[in-house]
C-alpha atoms as a PDB file:
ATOM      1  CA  UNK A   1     -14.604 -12.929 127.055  1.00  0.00           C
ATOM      2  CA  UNK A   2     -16.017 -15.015 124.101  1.00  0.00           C
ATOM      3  CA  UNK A   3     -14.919 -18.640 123.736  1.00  0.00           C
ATOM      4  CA  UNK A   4     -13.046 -19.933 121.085  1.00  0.00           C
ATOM      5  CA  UNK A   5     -12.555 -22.893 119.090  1.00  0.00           C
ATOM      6  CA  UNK A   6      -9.239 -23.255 117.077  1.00  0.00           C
ATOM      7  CA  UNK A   7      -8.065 -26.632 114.832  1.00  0.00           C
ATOM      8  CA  UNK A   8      -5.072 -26.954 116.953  1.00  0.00           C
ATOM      9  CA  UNK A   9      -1.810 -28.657 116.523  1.00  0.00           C
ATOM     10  CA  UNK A  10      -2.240 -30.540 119.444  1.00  0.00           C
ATOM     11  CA  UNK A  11      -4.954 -32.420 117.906  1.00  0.00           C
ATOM     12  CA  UNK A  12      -3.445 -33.212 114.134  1.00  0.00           C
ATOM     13  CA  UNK A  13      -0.397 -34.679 116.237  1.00  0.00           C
ATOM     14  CA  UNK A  14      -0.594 -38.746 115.436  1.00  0.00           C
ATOM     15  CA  UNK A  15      -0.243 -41.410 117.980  1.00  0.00           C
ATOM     16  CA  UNK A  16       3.295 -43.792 117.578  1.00  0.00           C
ATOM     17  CA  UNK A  17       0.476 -46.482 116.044  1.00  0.00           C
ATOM     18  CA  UNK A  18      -1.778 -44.018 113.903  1.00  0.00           C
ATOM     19  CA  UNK A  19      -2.744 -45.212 110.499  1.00  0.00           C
ATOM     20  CA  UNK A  20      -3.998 -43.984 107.640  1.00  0.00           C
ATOM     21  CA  UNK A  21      -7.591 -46.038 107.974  1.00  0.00           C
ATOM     22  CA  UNK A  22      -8.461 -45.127 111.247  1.00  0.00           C
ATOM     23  CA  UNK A  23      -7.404 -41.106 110.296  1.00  0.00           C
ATOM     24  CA  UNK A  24     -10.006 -41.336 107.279  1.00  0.00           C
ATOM     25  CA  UNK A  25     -12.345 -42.304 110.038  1.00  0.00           C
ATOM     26  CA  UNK A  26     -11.700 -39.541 112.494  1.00  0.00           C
ATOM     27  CA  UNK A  27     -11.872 -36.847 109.294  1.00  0.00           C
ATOM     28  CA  UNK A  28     -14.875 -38.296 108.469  1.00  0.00           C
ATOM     29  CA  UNK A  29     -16.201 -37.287 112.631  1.00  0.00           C
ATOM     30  CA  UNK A  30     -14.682 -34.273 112.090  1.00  0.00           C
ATOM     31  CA  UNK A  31     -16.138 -32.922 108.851  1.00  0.00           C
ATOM     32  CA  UNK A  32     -19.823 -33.799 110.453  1.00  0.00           C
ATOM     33  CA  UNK A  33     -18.495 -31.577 113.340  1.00  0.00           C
ATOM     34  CA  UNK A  34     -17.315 -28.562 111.435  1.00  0.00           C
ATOM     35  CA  UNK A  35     -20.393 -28.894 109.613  1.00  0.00           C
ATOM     36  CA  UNK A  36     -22.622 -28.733 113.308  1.00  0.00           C
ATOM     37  CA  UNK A  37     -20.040 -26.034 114.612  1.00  0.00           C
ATOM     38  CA  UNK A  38     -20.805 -23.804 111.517  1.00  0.00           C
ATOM     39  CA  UNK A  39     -24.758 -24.436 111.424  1.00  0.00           C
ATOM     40  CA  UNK A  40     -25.022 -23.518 115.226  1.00  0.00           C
ATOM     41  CA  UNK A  41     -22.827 -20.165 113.768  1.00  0.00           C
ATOM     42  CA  UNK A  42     -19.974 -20.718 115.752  1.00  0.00           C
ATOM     43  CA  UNK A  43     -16.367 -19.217 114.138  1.00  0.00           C
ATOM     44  CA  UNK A  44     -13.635 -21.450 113.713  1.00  0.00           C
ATOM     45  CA  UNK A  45      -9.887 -20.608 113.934  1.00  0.00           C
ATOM     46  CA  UNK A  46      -6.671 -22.884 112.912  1.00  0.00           C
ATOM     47  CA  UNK A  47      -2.865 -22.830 114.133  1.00  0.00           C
ATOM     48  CA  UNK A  48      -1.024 -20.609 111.852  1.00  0.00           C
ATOM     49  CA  UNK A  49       1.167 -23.050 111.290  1.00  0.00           C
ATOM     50  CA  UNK A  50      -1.223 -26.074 110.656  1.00  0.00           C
ATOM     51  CA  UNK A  51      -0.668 -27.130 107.318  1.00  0.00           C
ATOM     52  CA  UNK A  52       2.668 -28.054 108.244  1.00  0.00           C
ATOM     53  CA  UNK A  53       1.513 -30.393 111.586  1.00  0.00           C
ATOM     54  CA  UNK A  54       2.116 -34.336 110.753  1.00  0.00           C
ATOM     55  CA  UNK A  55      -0.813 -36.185 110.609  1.00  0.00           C
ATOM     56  CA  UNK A  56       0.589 -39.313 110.260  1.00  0.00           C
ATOM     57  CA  UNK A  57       4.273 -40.169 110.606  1.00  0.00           C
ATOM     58  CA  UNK A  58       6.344 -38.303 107.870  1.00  0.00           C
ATOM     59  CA  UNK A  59       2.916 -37.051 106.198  1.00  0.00           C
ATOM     60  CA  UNK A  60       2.381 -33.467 106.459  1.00  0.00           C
ATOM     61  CA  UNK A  61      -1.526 -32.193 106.714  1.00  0.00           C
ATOM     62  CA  UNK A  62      -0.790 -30.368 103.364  1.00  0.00           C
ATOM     63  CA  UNK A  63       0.281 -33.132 101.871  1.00  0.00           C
ATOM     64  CA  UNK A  64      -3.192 -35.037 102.680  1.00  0.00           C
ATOM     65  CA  UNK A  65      -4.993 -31.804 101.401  1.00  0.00           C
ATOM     66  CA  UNK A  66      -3.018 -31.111  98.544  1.00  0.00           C
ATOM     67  CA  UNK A  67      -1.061 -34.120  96.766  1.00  0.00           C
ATOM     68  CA  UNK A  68      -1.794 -37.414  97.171  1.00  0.00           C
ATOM     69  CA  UNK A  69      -5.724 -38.500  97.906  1.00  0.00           C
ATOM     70  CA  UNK A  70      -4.611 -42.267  98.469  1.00  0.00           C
ATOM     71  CA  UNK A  71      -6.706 -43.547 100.974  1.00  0.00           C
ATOM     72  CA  UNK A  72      -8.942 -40.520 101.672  1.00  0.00           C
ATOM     73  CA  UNK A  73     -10.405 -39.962  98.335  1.00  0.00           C
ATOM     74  CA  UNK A  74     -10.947 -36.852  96.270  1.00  0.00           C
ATOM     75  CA  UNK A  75     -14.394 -35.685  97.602  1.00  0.00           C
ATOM     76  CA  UNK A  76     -13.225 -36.172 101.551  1.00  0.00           C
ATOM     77  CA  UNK A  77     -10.093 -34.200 100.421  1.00  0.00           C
ATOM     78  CA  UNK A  78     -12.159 -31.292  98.994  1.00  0.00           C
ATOM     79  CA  UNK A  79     -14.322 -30.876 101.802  1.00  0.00           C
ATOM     80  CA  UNK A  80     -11.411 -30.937 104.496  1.00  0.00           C
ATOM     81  CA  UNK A  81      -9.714 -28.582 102.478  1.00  0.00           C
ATOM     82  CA  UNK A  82     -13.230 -26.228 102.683  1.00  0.00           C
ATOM     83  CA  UNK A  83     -13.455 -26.704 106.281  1.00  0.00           C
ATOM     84  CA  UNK A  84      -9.678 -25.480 106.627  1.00  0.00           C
ATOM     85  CA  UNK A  85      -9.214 -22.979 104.326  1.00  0.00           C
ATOM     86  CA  UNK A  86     -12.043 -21.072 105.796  1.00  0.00           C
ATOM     87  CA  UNK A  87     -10.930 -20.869 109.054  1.00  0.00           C
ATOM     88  CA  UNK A  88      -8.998 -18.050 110.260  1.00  0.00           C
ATOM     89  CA  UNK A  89      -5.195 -18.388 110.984  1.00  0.00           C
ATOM     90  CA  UNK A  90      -4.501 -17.410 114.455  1.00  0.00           C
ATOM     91  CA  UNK A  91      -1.738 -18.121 116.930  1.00  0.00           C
ATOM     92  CA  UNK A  92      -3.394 -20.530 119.871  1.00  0.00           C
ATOM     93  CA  UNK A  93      -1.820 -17.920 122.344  1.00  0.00           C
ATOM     94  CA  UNK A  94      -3.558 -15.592 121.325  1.00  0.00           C
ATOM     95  CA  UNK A  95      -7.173 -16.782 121.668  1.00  0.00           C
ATOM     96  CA  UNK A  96      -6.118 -17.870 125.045  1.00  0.00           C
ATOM     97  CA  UNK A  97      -6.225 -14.915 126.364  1.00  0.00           C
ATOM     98  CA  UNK A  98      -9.395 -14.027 125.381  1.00  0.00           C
ATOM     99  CA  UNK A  99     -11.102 -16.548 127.209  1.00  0.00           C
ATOM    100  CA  UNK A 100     -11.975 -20.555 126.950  1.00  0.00           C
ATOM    101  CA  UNK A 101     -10.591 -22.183 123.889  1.00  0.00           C
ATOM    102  CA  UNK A 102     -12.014 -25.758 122.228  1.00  0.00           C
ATOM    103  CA  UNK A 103      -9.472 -27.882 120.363  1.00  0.00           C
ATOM    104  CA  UNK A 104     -10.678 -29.467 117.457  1.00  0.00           C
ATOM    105  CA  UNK A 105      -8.673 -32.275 115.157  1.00  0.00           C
ATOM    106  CA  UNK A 106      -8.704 -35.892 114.255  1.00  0.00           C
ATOM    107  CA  UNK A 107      -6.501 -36.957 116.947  1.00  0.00           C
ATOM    108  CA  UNK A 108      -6.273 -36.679 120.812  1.00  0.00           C
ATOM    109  CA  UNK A 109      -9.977 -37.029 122.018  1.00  0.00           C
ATOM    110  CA  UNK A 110      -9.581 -37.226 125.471  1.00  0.00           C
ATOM    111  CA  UNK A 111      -7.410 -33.610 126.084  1.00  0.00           C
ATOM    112  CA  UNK A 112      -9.052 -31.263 128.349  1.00  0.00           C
ATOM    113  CA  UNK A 113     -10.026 -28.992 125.755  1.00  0.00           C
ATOM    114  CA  UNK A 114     -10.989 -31.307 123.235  1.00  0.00           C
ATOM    115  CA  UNK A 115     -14.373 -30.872 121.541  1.00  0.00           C
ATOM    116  CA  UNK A 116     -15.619 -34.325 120.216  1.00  0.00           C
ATOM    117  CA  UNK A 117     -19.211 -33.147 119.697  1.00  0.00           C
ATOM    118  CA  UNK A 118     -21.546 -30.224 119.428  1.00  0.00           C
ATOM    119  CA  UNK A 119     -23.048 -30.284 123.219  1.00  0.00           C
ATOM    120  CA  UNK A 120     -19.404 -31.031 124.507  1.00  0.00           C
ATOM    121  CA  UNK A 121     -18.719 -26.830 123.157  1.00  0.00           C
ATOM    122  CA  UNK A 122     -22.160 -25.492 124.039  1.00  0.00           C
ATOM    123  CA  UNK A 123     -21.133 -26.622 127.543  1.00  0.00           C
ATOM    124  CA  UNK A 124     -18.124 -24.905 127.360  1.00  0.00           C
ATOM    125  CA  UNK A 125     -19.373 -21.751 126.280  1.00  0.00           C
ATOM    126  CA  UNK A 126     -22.485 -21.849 128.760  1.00  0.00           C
ATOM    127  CA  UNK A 127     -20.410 -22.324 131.838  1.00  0.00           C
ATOM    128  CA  UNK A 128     -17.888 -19.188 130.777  1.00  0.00           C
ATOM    129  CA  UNK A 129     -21.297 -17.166 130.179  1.00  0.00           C
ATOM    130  CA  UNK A 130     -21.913 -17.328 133.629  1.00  0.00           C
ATOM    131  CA  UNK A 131     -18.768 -15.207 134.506  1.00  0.00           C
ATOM    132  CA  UNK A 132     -19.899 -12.803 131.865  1.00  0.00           C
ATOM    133  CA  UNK A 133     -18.811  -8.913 132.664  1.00  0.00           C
ATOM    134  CA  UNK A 134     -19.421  -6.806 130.247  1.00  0.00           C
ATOM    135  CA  UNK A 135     -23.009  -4.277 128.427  1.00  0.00           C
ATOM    136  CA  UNK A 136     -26.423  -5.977 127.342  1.00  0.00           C
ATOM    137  CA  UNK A 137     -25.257  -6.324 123.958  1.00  0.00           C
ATOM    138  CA  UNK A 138     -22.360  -8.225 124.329  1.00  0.00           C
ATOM    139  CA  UNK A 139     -24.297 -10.131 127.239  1.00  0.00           C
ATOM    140  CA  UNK A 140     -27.148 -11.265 124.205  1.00  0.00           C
ATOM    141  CA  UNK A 141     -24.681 -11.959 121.471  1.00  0.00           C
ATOM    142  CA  UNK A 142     -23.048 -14.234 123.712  1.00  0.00           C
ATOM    143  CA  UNK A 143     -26.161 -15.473 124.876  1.00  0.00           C
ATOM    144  CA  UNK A 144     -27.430 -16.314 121.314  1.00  0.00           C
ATOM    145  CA  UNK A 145     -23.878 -18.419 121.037  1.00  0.00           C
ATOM    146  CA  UNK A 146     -24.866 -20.798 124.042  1.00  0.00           C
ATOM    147  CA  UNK A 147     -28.093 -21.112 123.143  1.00  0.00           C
ATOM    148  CA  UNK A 148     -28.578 -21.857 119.934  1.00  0.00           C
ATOM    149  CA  UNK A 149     -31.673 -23.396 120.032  1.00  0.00           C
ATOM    150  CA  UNK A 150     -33.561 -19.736 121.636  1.00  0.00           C
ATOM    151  CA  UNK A 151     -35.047 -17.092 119.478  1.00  0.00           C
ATOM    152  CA  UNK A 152     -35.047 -14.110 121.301  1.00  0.00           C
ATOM    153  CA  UNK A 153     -37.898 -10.940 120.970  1.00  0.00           C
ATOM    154  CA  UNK A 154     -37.159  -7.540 119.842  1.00  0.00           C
ATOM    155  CA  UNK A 155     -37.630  -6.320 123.629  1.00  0.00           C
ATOM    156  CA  UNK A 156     -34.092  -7.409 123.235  1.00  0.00           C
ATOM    157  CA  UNK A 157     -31.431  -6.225 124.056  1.00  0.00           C
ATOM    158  CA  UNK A 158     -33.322  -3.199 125.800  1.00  0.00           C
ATOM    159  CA  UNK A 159     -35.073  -5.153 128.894  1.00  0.00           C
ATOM    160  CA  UNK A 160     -31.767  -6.197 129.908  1.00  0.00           C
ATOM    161  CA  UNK A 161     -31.643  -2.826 131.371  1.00  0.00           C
ATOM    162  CA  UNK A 162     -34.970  -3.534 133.512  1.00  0.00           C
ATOM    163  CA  UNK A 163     -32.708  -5.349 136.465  1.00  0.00           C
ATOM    164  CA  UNK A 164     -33.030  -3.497 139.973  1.00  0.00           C
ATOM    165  CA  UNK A 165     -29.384  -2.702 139.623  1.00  0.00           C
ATOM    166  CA  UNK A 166     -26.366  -4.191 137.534  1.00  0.00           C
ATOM    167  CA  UNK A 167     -27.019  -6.576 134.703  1.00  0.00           C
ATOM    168  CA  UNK A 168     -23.957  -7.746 135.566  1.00  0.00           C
ATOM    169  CA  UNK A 169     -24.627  -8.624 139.053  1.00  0.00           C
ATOM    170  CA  UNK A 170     -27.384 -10.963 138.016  1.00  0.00           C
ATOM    171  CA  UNK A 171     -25.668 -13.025 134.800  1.00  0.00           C
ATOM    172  CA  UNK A 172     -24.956 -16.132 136.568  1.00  0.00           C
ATOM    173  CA  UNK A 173     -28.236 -16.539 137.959  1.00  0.00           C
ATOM    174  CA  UNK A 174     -29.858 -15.599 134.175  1.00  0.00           C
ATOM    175  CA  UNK A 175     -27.724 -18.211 132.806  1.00  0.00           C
ATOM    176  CA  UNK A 176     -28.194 -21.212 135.339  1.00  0.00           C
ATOM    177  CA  UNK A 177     -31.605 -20.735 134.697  1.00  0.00           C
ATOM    178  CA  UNK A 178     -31.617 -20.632 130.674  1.00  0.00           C
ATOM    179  CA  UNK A 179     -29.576 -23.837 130.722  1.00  0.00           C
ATOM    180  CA  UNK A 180     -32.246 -25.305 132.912  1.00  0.00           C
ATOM    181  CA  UNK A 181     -34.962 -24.268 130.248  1.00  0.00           C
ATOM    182  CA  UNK A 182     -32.904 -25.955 127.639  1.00  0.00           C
ATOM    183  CA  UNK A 183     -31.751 -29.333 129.147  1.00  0.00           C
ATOM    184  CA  UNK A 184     -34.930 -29.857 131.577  1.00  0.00           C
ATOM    185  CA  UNK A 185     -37.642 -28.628 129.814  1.00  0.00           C
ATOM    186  CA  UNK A 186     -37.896 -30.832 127.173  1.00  0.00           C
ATOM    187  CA  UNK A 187     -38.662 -33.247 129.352  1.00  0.00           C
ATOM    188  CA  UNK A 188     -41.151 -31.768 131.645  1.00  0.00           C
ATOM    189  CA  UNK A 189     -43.003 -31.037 128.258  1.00  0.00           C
ATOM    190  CA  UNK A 190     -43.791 -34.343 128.331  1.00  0.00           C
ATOM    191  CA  UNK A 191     -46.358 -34.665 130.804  1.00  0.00           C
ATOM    192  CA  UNK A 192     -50.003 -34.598 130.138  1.00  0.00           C
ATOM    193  CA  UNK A 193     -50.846 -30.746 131.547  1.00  0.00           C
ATOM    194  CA  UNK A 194     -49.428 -27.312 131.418  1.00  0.00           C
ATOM    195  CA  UNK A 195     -49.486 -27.610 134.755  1.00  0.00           C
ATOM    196  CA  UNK A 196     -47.570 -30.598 135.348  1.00  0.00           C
ATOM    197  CA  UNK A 197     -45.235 -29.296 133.512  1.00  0.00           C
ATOM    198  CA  UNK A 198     -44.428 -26.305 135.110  1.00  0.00           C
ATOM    199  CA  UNK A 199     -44.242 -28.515 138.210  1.00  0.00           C
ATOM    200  CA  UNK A 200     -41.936 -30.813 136.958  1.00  0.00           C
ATOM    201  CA  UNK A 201     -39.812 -27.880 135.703  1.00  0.00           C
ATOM    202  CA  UNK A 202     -39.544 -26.129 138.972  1.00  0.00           C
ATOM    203  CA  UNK A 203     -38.380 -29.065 140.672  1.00  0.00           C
ATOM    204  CA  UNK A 204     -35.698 -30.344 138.239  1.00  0.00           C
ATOM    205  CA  UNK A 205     -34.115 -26.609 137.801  1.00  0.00           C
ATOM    206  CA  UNK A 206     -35.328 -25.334 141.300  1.00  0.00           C
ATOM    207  CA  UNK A 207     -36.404 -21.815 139.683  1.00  0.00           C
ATOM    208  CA  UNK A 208     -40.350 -21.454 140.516  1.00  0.00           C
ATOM    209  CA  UNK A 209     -41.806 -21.127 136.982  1.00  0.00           C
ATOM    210  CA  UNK A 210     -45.644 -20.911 135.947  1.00  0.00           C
ATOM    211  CA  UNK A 211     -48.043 -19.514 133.650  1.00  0.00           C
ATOM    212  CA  UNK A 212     -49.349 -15.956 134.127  1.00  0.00           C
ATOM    213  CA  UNK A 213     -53.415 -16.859 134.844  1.00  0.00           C
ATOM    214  CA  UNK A 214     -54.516 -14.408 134.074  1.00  0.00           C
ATOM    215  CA  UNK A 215     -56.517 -13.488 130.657  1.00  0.00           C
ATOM    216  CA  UNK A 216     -56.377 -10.198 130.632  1.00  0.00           C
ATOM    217  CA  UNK A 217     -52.533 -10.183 130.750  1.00  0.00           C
ATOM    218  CA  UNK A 218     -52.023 -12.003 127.585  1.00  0.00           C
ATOM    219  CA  UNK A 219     -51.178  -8.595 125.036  1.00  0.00           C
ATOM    220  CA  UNK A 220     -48.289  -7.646 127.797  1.00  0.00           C
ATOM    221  CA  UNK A 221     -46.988 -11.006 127.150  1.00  0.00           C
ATOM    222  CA  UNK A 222     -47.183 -11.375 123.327  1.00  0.00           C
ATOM    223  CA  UNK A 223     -43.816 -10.304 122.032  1.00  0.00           C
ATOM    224  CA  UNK A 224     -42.642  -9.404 118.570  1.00  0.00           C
ATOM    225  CA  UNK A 225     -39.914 -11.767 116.952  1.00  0.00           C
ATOM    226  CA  UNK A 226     -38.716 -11.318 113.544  1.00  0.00           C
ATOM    227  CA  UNK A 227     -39.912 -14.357 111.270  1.00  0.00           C
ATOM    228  CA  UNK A 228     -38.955 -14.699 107.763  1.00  0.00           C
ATOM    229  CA  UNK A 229     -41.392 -12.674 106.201  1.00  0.00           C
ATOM    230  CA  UNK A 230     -41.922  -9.838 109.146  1.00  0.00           C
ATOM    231  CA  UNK A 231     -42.680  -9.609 112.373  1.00  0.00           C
ATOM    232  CA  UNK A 232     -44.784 -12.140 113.976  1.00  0.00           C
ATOM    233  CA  UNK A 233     -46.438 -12.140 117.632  1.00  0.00           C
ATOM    234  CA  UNK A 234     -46.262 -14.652 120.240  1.00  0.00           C
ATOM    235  CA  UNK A 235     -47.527 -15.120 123.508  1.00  0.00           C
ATOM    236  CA  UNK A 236     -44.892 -16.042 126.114  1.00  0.00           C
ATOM    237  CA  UNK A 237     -47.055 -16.914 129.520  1.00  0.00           C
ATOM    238  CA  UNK A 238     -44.716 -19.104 130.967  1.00  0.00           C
ATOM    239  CA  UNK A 239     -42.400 -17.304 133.277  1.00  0.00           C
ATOM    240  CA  UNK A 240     -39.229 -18.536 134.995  1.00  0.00           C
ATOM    241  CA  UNK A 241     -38.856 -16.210 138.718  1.00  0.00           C
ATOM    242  CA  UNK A 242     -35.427 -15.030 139.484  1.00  0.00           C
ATOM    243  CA  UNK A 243     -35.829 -13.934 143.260  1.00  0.00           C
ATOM    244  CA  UNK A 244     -31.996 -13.511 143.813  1.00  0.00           C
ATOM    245  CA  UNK A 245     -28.508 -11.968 142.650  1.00  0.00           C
ATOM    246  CA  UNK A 246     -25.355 -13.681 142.214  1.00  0.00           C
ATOM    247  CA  UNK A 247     -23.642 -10.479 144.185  1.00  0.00           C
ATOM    248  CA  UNK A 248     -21.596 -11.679 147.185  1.00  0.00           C
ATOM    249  CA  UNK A 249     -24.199 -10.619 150.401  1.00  0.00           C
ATOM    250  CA  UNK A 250     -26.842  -9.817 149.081  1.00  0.00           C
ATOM    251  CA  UNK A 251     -30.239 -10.804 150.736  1.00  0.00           C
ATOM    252  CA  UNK A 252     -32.748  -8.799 148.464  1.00  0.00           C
ATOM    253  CA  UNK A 253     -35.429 -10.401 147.079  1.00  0.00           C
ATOM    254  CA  UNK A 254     -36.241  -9.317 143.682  1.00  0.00           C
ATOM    255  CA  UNK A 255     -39.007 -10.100 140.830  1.00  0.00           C
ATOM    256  CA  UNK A 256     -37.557 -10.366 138.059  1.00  0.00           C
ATOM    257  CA  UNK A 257     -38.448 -12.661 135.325  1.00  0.00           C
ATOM    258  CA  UNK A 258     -37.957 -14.913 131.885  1.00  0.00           C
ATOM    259  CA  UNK A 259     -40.950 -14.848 129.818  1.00  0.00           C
ATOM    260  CA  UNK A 260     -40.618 -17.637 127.302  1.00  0.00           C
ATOM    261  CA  UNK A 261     -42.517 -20.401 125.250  1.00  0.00           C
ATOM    262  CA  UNK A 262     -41.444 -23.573 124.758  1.00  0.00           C
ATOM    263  CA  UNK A 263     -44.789 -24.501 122.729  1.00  0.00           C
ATOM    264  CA  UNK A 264     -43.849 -25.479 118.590  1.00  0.00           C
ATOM    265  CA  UNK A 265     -44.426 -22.441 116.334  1.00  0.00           C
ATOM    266  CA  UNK A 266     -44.510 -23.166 112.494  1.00  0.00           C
ATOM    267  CA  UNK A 267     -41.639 -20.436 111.536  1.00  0.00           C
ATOM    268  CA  UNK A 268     -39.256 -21.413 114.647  1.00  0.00           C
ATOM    269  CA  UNK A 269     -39.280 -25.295 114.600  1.00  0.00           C
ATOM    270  CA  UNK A 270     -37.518 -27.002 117.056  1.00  0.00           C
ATOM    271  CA  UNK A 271     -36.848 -23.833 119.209  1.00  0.00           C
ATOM    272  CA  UNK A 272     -37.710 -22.071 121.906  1.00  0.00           C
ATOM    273  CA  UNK A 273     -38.834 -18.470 122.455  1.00  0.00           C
ATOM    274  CA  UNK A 274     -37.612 -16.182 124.845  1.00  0.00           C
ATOM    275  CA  UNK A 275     -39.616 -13.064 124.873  1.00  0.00           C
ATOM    276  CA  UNK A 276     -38.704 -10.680 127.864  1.00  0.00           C
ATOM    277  CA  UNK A 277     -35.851 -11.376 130.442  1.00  0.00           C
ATOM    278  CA  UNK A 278     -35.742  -8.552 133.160  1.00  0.00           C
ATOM    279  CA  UNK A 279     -38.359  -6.874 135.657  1.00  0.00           C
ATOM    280  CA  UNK A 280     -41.947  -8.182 136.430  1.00  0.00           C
ATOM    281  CA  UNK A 281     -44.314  -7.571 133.335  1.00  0.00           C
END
């Protein structure tokens, strides 16, 4: 059930007191948006009937993108038109039923599907991961669309098939604890020992996670991600334990794990690394 964002016509409809000023302004938010949206590699839809919505009283959005540039200027008005005309047309009902939709548009901030900001839709799209039913593939690719800051090994999406029983049966839990990793651990990395860190980490997310220990481990936990130029190894000690399912009744205690590093790496700046999510290495 991916997520969807669509330019909607909810959002290009004007308040009774809109002006042109203040909807130069809220283009201006929204092109730096679009432009975020797009980086992280998220698709973008728009109402099929868009270009007629009025975005100010009597002014058409066509109108602003193709006639007159008063007010807006003629490189705003290029680049809106470039974050429009790429989208794909698509009827709002339509996406609904696929699964959570984001609104996007210079008007109407505070509707409950609004999207103001980039974390505002990675939110969005991590809490409708955790429902995810579906194979491993689909499970990753939507995985690599809520995370965007993860790199993931090429033991994916194979040891998604290591779970003591259904993948599906264990998504939720996966997911809590991957959203943990990426709001909470940049903070525990802040403190003065690996140690302390994995400390911290445990008790903000309340997943026990450590490093392996052990020396003679560290080849089972280098993993192969593809870098720019090839393949490049990493080792991935820490290790986030997943003792439980999110099945209804079930009491098993299992040993599964996520292997990742959080440490910088010249060819993945800024990112984490998730080598290995599944059984006990």
């Amino acid at each position: 059930m991916p997520a969807s964002l669509i330019h909607s016509l909810g959002r290009y409809d004007p308040p009774p007191d809109a002006t042109r000023e203040a909807l130069v302004q809220r283009i201006e938010a929204l092109l730096v948006l679009d432009g975020e949206l797009r980086e992280a590699g998220y698709a973008i839809h728009k109402d099929e009937d868009l270009y007629y919505a009025e975005v100010l009283p009597d002014i058409a959005l066509y109108q602003i993108l193709f006639e007159s540039t008063e007010g807006i200027g003629r490189d705003m008005q290029l680049l809106l038109q470039l974050a429009i005309d790429r989208t794909v047309s698509t009827a709002l009902a339509e996406l609904e039923t696929l699964g959570a939709v984001g609104e996007l548009g210079p008007w109407a901030e505070e509707g409950a599907r609004s999207i103001n900001a980039l974390h505002q839709w990675i939110a969005v799209v991590r809490e409708q991961l955790k429902a995810y039913q579906g194979d491993r593939d689909g499970f990753l690719m939507e995985c690599r669309q809520a995370f965007p800051d993860f790199v993931f090994s090429k033991r994916f999406p194979g040891c998604l098939d290591t779970f003591k029983g259904n993948l599906n049966d264990f998504v939720a839990v996966i997911v809590s604890a991957l959203v943990s990793l990426a709001d909470d651990m940049p903070e525990c990395m802040e403190q003065p020992t690996t140690q302390a860190c994995m400390k911290a980490f445990t008790a903000m997310s309340g997943y026990e996670t450590s490093m392996e220990g052990d020396a003679d481990r560290r080849d089972a936990l280098t993993f192969q991600f593809a870098g720019k130029d090839g393949t490049i190894r990493i080792l991935c000690e820490p290790h986030i334990k997943l003792h439980c399912s999110a099945r209804a009744g079930d009491a098993e205690y299992y040993f599964h794990r996520i292997y990742f590093s959080s440490a910088e790496h010249a060819e993945f700046e800024g990112k984490t690394l998730i080598g290995h999510i599944g059984e006990h290495l």
